[in-house]
N, C-alpha and C. Protein backbone atom coordinates (compact mmCIF):
# COMPACT_ATOMS: atom_id res chain seq x y z
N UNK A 1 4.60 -0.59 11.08
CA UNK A 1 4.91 -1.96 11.37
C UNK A 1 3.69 -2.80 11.04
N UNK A 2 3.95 -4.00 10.31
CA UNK A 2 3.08 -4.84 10.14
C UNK A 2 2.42 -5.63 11.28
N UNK A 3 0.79 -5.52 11.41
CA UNK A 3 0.48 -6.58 12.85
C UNK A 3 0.38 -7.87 12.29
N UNK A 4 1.00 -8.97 13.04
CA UNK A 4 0.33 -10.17 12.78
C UNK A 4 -0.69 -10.40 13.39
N UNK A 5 -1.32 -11.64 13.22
CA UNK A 5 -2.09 -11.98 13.65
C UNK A 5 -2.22 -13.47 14.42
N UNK A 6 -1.56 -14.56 13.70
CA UNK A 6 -0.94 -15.78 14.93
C UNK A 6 -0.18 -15.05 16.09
N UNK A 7 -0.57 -15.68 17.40
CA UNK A 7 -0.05 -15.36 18.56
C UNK A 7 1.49 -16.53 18.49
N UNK A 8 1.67 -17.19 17.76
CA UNK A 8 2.79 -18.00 17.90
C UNK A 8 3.95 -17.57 17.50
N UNK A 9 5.28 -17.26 18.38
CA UNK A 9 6.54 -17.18 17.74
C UNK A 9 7.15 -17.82 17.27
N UNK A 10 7.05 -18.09 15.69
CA UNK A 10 7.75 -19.15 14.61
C UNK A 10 9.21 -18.53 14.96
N UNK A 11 9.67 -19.18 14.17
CA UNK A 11 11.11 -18.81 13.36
C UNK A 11 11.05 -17.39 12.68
N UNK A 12 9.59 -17.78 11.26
CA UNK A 12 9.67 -16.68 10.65
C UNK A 12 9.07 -15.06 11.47
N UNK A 13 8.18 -15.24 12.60
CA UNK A 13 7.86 -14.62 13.39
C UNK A 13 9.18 -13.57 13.75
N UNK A 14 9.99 -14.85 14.59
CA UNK A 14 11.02 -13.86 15.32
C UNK A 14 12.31 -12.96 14.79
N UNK A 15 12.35 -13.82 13.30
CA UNK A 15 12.79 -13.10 12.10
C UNK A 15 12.66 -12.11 11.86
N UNK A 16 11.05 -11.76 11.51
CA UNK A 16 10.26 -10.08 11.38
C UNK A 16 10.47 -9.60 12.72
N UNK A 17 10.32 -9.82 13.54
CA UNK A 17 10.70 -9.24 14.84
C UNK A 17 12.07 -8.49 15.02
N UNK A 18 12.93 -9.29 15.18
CA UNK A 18 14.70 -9.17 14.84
C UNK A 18 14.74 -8.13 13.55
N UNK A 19 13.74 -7.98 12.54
CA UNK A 19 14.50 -6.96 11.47
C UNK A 19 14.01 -5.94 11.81
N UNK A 20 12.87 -5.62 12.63
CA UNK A 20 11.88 -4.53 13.19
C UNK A 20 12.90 -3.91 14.05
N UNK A 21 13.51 -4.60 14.93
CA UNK A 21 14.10 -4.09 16.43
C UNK A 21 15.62 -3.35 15.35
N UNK A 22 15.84 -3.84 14.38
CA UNK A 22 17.10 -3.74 13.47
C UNK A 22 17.29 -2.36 13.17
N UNK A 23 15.94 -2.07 12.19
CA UNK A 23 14.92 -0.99 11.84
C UNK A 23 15.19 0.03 12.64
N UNK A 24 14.34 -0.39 14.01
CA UNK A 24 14.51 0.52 15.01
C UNK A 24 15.38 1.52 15.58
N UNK A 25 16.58 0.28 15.11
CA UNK A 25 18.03 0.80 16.07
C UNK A 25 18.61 2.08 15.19
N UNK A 26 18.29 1.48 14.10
CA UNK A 26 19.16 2.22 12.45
C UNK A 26 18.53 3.53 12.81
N UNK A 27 17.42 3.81 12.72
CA UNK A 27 16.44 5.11 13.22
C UNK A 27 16.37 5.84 14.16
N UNK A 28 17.01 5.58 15.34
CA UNK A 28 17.11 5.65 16.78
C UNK A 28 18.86 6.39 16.35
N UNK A 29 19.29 5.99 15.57
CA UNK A 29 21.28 5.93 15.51
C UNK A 29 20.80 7.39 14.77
N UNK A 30 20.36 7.25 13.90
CA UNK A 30 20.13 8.68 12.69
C UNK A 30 19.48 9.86 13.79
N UNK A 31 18.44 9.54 14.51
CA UNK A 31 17.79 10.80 15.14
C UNK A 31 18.68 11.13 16.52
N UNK A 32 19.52 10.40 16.90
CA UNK A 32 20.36 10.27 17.63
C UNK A 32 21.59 11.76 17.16
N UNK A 33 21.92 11.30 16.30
CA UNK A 33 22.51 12.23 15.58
C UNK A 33 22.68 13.40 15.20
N UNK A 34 21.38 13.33 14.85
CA UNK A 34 20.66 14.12 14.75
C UNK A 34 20.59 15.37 15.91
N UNK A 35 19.84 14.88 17.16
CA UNK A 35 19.87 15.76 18.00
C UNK A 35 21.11 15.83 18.47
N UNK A 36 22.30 15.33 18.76
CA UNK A 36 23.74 15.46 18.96
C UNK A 36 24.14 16.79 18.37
N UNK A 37 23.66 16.65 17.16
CA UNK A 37 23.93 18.02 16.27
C UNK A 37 23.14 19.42 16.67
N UNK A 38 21.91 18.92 17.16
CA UNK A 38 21.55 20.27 17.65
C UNK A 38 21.73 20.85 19.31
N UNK A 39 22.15 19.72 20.01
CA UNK A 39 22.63 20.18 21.09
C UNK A 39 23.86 20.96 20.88
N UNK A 40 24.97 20.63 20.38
CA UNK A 40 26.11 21.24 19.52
C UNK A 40 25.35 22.65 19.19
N UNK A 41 24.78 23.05 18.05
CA UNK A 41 24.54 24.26 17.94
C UNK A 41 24.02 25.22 18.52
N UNK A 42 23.16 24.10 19.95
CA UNK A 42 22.71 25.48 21.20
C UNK A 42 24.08 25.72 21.88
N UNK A 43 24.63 24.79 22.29
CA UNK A 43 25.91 24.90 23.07
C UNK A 43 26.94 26.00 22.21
N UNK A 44 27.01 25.68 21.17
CA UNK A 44 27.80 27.08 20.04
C UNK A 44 27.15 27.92 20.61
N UNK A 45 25.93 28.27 20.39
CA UNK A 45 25.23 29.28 21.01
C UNK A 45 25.08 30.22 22.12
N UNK A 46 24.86 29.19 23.00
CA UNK A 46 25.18 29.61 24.72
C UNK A 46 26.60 30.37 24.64
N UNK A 47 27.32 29.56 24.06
CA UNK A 47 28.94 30.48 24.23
C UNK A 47 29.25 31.81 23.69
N UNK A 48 28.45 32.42 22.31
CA UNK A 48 28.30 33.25 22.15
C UNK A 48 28.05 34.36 22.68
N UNK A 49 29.03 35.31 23.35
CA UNK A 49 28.80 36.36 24.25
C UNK A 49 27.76 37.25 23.27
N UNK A 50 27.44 37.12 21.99
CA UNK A 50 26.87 38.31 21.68
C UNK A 50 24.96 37.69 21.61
N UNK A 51 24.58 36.63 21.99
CA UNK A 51 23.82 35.89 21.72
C UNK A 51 22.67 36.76 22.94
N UNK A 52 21.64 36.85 22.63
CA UNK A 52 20.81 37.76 23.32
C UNK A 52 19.88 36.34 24.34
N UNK A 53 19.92 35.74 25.08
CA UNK A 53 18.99 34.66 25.22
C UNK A 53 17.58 35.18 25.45
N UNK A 54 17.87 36.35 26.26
CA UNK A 54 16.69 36.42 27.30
C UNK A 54 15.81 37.22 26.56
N UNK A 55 16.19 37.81 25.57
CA UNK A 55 15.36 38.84 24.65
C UNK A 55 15.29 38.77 23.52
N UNK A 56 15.04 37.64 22.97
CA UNK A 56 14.88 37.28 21.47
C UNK A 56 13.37 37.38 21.09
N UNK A 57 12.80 37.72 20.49
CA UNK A 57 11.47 37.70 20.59
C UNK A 57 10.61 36.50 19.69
N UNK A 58 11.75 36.18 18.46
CA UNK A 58 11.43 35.33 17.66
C UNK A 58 11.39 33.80 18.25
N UNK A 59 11.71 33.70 19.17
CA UNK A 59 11.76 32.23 19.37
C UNK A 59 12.21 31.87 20.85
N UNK A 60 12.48 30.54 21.37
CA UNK A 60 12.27 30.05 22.90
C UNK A 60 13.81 30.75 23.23
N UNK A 61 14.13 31.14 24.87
CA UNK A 61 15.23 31.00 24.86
C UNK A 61 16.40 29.78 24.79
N UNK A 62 17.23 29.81 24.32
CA UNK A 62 18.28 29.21 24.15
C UNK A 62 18.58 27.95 26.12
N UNK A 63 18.32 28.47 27.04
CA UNK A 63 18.30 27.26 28.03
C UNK A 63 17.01 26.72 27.71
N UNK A 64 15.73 27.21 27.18
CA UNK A 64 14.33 26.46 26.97
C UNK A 64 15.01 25.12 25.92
N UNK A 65 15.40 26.00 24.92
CA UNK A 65 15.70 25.25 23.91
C UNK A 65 16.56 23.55 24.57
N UNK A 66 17.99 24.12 24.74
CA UNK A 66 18.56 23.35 25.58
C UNK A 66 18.07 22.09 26.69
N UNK A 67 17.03 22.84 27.13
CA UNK A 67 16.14 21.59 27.91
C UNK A 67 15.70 20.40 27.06
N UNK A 68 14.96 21.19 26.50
CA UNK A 68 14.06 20.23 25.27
C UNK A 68 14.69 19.33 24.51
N UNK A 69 15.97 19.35 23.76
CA UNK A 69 16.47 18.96 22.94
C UNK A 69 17.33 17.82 24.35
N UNK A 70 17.41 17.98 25.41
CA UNK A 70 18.41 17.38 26.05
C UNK A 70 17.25 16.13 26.84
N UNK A 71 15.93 16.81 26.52
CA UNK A 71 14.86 15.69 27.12
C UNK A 71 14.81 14.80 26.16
N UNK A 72 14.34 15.16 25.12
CA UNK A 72 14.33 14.06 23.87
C UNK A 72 14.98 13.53 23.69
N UNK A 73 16.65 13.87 23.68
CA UNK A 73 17.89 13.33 23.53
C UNK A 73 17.62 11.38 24.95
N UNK A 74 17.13 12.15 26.22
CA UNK A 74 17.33 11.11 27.28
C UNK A 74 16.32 10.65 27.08
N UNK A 75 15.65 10.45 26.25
CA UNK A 75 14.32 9.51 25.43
C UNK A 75 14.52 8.49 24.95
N UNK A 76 15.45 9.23 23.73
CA UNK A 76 15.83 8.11 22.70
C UNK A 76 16.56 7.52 22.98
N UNK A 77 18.08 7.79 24.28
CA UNK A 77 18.97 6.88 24.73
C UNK A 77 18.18 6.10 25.75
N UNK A 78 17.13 6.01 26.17
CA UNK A 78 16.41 5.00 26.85
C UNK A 78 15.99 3.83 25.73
N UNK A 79 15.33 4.93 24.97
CA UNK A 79 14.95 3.56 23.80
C UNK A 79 15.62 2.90 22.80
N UNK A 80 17.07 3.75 23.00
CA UNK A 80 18.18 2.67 22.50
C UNK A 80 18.38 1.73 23.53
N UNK A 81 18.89 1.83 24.42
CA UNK A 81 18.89 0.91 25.80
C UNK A 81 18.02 -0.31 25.25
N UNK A 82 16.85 0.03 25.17
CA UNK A 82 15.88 -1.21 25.29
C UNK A 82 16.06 -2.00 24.79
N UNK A 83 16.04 -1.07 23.04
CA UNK A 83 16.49 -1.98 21.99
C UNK A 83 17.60 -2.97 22.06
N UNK A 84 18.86 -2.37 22.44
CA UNK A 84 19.80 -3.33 22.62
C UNK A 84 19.79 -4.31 23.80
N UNK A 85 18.97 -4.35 24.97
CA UNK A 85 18.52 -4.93 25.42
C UNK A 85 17.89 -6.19 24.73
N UNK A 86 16.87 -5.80 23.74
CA UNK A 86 16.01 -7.60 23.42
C UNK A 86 16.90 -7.53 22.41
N UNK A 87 17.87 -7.31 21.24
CA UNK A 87 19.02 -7.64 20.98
C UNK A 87 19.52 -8.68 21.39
N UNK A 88 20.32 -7.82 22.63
CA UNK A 88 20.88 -9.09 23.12
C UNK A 88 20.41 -10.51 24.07
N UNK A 89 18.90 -10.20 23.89
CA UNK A 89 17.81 -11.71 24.61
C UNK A 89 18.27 -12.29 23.22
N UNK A 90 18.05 -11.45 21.82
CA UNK A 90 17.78 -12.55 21.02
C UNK A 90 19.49 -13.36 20.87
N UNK A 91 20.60 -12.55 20.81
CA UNK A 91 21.93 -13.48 20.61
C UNK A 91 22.17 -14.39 22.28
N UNK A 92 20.97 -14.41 23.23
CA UNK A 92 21.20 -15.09 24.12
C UNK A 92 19.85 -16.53 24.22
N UNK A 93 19.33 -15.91 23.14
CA UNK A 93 18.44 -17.12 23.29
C UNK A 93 16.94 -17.33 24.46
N UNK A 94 17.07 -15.84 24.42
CA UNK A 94 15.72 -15.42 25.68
C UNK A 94 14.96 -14.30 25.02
N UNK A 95 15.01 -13.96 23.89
CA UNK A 95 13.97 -13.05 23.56
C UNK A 95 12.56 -13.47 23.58
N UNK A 96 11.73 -12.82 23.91
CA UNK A 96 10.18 -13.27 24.08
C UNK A 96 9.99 -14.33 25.39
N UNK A 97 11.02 -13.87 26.22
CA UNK A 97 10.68 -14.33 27.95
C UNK A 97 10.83 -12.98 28.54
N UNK A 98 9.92 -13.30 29.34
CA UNK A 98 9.69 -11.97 30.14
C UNK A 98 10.77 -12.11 31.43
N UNK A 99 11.51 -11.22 31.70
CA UNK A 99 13.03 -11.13 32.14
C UNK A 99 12.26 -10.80 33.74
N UNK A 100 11.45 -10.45 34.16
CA UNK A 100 10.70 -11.04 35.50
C UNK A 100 10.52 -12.72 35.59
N UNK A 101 8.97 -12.75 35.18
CA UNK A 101 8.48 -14.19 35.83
C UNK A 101 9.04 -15.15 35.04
N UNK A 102 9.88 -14.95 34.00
CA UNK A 102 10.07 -15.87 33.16
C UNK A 102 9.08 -16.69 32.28
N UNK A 103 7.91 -16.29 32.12
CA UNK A 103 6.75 -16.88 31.36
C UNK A 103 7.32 -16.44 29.76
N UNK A 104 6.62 -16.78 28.87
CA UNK A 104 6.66 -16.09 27.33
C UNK A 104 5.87 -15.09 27.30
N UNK A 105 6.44 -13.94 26.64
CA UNK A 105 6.06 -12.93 26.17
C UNK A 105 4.92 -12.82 25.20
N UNK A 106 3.31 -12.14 25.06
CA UNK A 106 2.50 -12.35 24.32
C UNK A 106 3.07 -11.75 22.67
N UNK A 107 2.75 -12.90 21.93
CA UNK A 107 3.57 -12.15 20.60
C UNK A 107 2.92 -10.90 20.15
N UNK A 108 1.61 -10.80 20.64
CA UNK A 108 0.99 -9.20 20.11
C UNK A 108 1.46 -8.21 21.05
N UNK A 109 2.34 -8.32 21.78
CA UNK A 109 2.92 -7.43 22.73
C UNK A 109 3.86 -7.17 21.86
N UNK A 110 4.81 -8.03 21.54
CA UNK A 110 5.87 -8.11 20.76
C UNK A 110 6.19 -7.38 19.22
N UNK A 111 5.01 -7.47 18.64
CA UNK A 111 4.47 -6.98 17.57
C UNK A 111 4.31 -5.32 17.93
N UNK A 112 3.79 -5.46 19.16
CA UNK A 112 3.73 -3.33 19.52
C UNK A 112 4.57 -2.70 19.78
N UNK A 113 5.68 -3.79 20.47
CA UNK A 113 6.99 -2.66 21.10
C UNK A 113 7.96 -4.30 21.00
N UNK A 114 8.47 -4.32 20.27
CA UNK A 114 9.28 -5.21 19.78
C UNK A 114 10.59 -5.75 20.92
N UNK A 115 10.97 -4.30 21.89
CA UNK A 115 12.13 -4.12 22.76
C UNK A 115 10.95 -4.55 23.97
N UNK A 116 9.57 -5.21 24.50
CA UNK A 116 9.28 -5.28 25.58
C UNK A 116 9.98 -6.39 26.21
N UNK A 117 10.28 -6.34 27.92
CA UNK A 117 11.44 -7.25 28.39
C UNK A 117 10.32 -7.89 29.12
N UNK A 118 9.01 -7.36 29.61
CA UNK A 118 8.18 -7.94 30.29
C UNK A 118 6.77 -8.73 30.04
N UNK A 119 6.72 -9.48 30.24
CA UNK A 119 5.13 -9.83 29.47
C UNK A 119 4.18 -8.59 30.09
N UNK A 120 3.05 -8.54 29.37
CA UNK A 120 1.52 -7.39 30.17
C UNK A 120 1.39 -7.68 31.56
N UNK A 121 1.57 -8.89 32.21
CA UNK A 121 1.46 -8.80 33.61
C UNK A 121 2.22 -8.43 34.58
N UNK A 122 3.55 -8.84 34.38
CA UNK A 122 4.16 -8.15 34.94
C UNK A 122 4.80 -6.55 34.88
N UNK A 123 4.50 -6.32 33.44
CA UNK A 123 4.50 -4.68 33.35
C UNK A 123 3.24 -3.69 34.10
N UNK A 124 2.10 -4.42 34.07
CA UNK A 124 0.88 -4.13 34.98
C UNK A 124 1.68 -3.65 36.30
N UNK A 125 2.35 -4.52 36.96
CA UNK A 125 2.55 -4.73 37.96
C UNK A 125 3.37 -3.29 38.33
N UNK A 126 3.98 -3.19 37.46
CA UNK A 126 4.92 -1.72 37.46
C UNK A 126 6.48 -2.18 38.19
């Protein structure tokens, strides 16, 4: 991602912003998929009565596996969440307000994580 460097959200600003979060989603949809597909092939797996889990030597067992792929999986559906989250600030006309105090969002925040809902202070805040 490109950094800017004006702290001001133009037009053309929130433009690059909006195609970033776009970006994002498109990438997020593919790896999405992605792991969909490999949860699918542990789950083929698991069902396989002839499938050895516990004694494979070559590799994790099949519930290790299963974990992992099902953590990452609840990763990326968070960070789809988000995304469609400042999405829909921007078709509402609130993107780059911080959905707490209502102040504006610092645009170099914006520039790092494009989906942030909070300005730095109130994310401080936890």
């Amino acid at each position: 991602m490109t950094r800017l460097t004006d702290d001001r959200l133009t037009d053309d600003r929130l433009a690059h912003l909006r195609r970033e979060l776009e970006r994002l989603r498109s990438e997020l949809d593919t790896e999405l998929k992605r792991m969909t597909g490999s949860l699918d092939d542990v789950r083929d797996a698991r069902g396989d009565a002839s499938a050895d889990d516990e004694h494979d030597p070559e590799g994790p067992t099949l519930s290790s596996e299963w974990s992992r792929i099902a953590g990452v999986t609840a990763e990326l559906q968070a960070r789809s969440t988000a995304i469609d989250g400042a999405l829909e600030r921007f078709e509402r006309g609130t993107y780059g307000t911080c959905i707490r105090c209502g102040l504006p969002i610092d645009a170099g925040r914006l520039d790092a994580r494009p989906f942030a809902e909070l300005c730095i202070t109130c994310a401080r805040r936890g």
